[in-house]
C-alpha atoms as a PDB file:
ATOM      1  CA  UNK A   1      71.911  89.441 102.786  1.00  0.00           C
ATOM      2  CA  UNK A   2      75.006  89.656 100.812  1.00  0.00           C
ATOM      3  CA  UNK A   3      79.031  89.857 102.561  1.00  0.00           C
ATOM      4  CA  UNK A   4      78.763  90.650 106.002  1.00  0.00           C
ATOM      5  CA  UNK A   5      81.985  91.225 108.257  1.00  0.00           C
ATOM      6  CA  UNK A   6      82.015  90.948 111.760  1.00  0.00           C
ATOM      7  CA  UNK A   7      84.116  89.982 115.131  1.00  0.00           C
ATOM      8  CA  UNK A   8      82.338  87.474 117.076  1.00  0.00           C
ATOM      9  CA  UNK A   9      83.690  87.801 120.387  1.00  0.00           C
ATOM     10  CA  UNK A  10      82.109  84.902 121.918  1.00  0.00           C
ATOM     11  CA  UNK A  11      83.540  82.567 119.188  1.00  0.00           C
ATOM     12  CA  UNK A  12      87.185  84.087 119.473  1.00  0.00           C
ATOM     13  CA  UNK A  13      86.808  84.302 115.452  1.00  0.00           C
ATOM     14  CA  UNK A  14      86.325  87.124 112.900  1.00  0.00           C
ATOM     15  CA  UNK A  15      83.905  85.626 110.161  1.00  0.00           C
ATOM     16  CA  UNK A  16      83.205  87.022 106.465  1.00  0.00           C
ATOM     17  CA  UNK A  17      79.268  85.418 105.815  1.00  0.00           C
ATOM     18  CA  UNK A  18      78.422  85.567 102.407  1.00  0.00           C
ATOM     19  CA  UNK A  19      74.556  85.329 102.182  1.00  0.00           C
ATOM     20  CA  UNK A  20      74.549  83.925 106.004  1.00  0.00           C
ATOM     21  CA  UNK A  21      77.114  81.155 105.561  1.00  0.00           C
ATOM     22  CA  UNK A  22      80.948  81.630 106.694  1.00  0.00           C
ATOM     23  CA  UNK A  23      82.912  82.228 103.288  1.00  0.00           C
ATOM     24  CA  UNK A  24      85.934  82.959 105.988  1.00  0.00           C
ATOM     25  CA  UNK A  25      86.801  83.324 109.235  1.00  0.00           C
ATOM     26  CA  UNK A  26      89.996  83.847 111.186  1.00  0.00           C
ATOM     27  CA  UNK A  27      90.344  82.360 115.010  1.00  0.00           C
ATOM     28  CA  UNK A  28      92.144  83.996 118.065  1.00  0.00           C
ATOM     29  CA  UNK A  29      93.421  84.069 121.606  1.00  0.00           C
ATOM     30  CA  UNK A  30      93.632  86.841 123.307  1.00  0.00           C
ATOM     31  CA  UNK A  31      96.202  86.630 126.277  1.00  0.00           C
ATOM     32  CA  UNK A  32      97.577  89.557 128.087  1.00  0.00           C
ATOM     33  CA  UNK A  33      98.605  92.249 125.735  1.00  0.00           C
ATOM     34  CA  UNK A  34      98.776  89.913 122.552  1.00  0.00           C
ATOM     35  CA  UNK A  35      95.945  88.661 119.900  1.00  0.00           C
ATOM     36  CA  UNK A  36      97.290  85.163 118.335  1.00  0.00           C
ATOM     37  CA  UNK A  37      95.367  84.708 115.404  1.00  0.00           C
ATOM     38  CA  UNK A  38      95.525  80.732 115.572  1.00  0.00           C
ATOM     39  CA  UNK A  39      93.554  79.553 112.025  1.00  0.00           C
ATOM     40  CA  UNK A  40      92.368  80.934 109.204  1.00  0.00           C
ATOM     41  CA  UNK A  41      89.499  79.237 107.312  1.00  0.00           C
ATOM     42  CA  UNK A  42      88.185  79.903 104.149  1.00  0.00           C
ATOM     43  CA  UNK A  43      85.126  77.417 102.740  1.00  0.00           C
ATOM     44  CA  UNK A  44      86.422  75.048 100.219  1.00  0.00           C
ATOM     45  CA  UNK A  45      83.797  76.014  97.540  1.00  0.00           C
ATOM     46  CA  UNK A  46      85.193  79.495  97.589  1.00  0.00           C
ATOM     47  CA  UNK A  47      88.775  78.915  97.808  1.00  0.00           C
ATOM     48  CA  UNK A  48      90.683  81.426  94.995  1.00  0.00           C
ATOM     49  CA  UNK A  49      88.349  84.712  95.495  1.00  0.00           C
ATOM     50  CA  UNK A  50      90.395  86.411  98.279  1.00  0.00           C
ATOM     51  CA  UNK A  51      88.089  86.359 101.201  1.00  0.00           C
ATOM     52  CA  UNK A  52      90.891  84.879 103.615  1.00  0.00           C
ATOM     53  CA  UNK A  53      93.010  88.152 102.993  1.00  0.00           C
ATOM     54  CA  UNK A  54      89.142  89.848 103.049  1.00  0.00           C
ATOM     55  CA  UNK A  55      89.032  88.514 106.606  1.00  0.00           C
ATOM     56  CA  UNK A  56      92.773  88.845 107.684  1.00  0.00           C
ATOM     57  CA  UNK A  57      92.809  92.356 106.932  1.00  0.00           C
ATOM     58  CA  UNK A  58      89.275  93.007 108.344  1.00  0.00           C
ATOM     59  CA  UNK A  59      90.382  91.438 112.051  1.00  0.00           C
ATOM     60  CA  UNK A  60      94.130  93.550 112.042  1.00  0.00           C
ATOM     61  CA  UNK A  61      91.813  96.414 111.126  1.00  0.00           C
ATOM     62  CA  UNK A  62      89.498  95.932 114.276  1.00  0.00           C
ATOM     63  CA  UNK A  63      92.960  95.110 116.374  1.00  0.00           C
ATOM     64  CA  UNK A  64      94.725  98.234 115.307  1.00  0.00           C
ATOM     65  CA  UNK A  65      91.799 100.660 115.646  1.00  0.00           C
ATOM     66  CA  UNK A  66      90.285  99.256 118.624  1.00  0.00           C
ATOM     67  CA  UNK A  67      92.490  97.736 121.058  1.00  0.00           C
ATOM     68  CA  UNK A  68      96.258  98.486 122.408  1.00  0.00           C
ATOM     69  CA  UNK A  69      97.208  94.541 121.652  1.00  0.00           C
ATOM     70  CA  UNK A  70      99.929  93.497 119.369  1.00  0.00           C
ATOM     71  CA  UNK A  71      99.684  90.593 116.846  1.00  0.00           C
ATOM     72  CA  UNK A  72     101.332  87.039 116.795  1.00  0.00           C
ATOM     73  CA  UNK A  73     100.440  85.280 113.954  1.00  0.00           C
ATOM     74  CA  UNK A  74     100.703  81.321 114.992  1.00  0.00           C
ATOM     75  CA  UNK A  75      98.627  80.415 111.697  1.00  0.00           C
ATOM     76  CA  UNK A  76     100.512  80.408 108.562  1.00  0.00           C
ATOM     77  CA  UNK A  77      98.612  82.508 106.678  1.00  0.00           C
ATOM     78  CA  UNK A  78      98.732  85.288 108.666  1.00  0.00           C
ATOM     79  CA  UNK A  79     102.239  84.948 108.695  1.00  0.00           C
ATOM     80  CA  UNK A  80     102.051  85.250 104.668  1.00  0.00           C
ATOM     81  CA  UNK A  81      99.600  88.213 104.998  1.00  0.00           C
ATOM     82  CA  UNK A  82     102.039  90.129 107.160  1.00  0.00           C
ATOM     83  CA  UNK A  83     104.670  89.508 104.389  1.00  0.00           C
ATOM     84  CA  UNK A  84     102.726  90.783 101.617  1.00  0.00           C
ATOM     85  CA  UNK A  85     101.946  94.066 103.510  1.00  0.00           C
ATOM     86  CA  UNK A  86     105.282  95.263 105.362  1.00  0.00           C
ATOM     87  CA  UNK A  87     103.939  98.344 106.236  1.00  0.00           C
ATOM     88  CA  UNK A  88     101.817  96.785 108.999  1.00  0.00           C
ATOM     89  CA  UNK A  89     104.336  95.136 110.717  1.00  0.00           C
ATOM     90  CA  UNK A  90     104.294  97.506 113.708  1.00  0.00           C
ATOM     91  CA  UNK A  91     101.545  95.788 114.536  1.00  0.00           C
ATOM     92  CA  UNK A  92     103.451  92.425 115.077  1.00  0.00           C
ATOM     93  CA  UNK A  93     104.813  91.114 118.827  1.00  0.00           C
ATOM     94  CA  UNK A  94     108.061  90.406 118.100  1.00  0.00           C
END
């Protein structure tokens, strides 16, 4: 099966499965023209291998190529992501 990406709209979450199993997954809310990415989760056992930033960057990705909404990252870790890479922050509702 191997690493698998994918939104799943009807859970509000982006997952990355790793042999079936979520390895990570990022949760949103979509309301009006903004996507709040609310939690990031990465599975204890892999904690350390980069598959929250895997996911993060996956789901802004999928919002930037696919929709007209802008980004409000409520969970902390997006918040980090967006500081590490400055040249997305167009993306971002200010």
């Amino acid at each position: 099966m191997g690493r698998v990406l994918a939104k799943e709209s009807d859970a509000n979450r982006y997952t990355l499965r790793i042999d079936g199993a979520i390895g990570s997954a990022v949760d949103y809310r979509v309301s009006g023209n903004a996507i709040s990415f609310t939690h990031t989760f990465t599975d204890p056992k892999r904690r350390g291998q980069g598959l929250a930033g895997e996911i993060v960057e996956f789901a802004v990705d999928d919002v930037e190529k696919n929709t007209e909404y802008r980004i409000v990252p409520m969970c902390w870790y997006v918040g980090e992501w967006f500081d590490k890479h400055p040249e997305r922050a167009a993306l971002l509702n200010r």
